[in-house]
Protein backbone atom coordinates (compact mmCIF):
# COMPACT_ATOMS: atom_id res chain seq x y z
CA UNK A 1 35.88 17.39 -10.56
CA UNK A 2 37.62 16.12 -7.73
CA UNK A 3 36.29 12.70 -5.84
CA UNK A 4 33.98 14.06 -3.46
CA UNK A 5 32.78 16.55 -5.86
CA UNK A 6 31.89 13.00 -7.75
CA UNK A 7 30.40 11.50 -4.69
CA UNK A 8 27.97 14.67 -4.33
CA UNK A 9 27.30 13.89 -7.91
CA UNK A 10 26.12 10.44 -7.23
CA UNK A 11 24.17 11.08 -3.94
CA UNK A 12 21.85 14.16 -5.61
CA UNK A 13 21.62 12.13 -8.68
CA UNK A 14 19.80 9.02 -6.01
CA UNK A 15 18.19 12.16 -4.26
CA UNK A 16 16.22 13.13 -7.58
CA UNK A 17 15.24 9.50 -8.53
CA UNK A 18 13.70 8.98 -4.97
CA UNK A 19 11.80 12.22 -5.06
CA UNK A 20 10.15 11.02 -8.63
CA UNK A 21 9.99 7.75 -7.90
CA UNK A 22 7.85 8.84 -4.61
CA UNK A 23 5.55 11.41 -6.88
CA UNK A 24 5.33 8.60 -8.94
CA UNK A 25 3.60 6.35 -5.96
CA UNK A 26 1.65 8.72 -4.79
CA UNK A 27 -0.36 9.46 -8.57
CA UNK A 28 -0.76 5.37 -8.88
CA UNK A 29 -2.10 5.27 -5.24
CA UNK A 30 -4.84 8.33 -6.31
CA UNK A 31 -5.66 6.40 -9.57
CA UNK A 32 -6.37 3.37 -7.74
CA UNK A 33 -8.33 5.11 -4.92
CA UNK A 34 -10.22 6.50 -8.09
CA UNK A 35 -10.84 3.36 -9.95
CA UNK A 36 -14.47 3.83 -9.84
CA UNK A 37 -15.11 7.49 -9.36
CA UNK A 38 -17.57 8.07 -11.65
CA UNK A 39 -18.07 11.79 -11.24
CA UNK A 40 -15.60 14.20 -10.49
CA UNK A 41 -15.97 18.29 -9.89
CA UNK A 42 -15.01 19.04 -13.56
CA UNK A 43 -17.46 16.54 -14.47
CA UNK A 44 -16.98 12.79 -16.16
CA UNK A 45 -15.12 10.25 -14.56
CA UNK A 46 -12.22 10.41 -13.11
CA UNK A 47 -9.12 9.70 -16.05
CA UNK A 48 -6.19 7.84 -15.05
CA UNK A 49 -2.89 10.08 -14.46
CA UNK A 50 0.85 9.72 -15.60
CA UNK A 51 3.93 10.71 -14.13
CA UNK A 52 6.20 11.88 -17.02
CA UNK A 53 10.03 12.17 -16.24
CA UNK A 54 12.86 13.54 -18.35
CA UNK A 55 16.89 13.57 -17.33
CA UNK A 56 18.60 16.06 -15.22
CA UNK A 57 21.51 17.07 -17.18
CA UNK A 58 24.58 19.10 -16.53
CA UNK A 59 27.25 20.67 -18.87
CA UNK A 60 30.54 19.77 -18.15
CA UNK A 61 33.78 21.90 -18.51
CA UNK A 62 34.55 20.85 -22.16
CA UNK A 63 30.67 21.56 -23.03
CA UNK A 64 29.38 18.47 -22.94
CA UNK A 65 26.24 17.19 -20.90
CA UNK A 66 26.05 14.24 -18.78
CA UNK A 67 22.56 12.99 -16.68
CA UNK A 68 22.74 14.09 -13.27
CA UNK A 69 19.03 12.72 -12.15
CA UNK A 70 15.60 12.91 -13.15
CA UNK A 71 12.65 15.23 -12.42
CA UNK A 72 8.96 14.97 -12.86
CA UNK A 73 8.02 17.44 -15.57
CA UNK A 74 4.32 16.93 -15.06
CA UNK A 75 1.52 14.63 -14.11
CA UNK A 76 -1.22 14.55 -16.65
CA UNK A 77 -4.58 12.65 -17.49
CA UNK A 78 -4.02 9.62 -19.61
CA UNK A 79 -5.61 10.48 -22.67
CA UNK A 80 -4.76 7.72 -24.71
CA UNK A 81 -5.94 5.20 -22.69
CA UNK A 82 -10.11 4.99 -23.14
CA UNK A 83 -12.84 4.80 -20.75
CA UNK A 84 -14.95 2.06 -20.28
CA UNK A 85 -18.65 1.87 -20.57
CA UNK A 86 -20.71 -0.54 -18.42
CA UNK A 87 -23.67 -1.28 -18.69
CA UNK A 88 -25.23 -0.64 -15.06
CA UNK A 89 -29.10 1.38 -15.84
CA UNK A 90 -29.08 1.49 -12.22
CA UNK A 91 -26.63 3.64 -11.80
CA UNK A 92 -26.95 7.59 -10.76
CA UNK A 93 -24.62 8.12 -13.04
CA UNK A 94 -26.06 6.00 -16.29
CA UNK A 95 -26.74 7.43 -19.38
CA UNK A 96 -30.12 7.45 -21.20
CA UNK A 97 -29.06 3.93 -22.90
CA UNK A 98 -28.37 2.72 -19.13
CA UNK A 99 -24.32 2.94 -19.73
CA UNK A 100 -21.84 4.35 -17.26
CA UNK A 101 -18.76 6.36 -18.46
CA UNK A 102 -16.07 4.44 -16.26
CA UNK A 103 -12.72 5.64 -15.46
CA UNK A 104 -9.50 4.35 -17.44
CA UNK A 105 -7.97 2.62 -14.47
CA UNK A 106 -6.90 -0.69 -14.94
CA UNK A 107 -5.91 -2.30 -11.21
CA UNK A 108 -3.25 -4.66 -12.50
CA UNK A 109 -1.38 -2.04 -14.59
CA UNK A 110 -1.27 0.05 -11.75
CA UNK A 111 -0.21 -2.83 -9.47
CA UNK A 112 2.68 -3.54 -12.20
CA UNK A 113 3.36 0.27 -12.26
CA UNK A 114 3.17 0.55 -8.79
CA UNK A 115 6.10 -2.36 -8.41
CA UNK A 116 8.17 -1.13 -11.00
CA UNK A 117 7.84 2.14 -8.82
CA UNK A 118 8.84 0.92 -5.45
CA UNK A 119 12.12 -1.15 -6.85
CA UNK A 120 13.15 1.98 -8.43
CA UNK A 121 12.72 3.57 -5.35
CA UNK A 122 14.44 0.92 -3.42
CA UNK A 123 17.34 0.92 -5.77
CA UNK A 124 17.64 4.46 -5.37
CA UNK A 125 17.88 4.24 -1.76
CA UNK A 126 20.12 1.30 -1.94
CA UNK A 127 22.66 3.85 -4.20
CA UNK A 128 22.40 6.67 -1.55
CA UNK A 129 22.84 4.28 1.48
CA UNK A 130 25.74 3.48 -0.63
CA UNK A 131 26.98 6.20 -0.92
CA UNK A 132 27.17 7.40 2.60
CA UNK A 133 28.71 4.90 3.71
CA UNK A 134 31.16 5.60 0.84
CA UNK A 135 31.97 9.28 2.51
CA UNK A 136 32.30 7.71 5.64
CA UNK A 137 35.10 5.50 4.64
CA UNK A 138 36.72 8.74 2.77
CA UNK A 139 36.28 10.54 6.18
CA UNK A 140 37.65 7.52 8.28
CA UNK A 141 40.85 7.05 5.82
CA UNK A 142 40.70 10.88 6.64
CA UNK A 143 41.83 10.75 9.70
């Protein structure tokens, strides 16, 4: 693969890390917006979801794989995580014991998450800006 064929390379492999790094904000801003949704359409409280990523790869002429990115294979309800019950006999949603079913959202591991998140994001972005301005330079010399 020639040079540019390299810098392509580079600049979809940033491309796929800021479109799962952006699914990836969006789920933790719907879990926090959900933190205390106690009763959702399918019933129970809401459950916390996951973003779960695995490596773009691509074979090589001699065969062999290297990563070229990363996708989001699917965002599903944390079901290791458990729910909390409260005790709140006020509630609407209380059981006959007065306990509420609460969802499994934790605010400060979402905050973390959510961090983590935007500086992989922002490194991503940093690589593509990168980038460009490496094809502009290759287009200048060009000339």
């Amino acid at each position: 693969m020639d040079g540019i064929g390299k810098l392509f390379t580079g600049m979809r492999a940033s491309a796929t890390g800021l479109s799962a790094e952006r699914i990836r904000i969006d789920v933790i801003a719907k879990n926090l917006a959900n933190a205390e949704t106690t009763r959702t359409p399918s019933g129970g409280p809401y459950r916390r979801q996951v973003v779960h990523f695995e490596p773009l790869l691509r074979r090589l002429e001699d065969g062999t794989k290297e990563a070229a990115g990363v996708r989001v294979t699917r965002v599903a309800d944390d079901m290791v995580t458990p729910l909390e019950r409260v005790f709140d006999p006020h509630h609407p949603d209380a059981d006959a014991d007065g306990y509420v079913t609460m969802p499994n959202v934790n605010a400060t591991r979402e905050m973390a998450d959510l961090i983590t998140a935007m500086r992989a994001y922002e490194a991503n972005l940093s690589a593509q800006e990168a980038y460009v301005r490496m094809a502009e330079r290759a287009l200048r010399l060009a000339q």
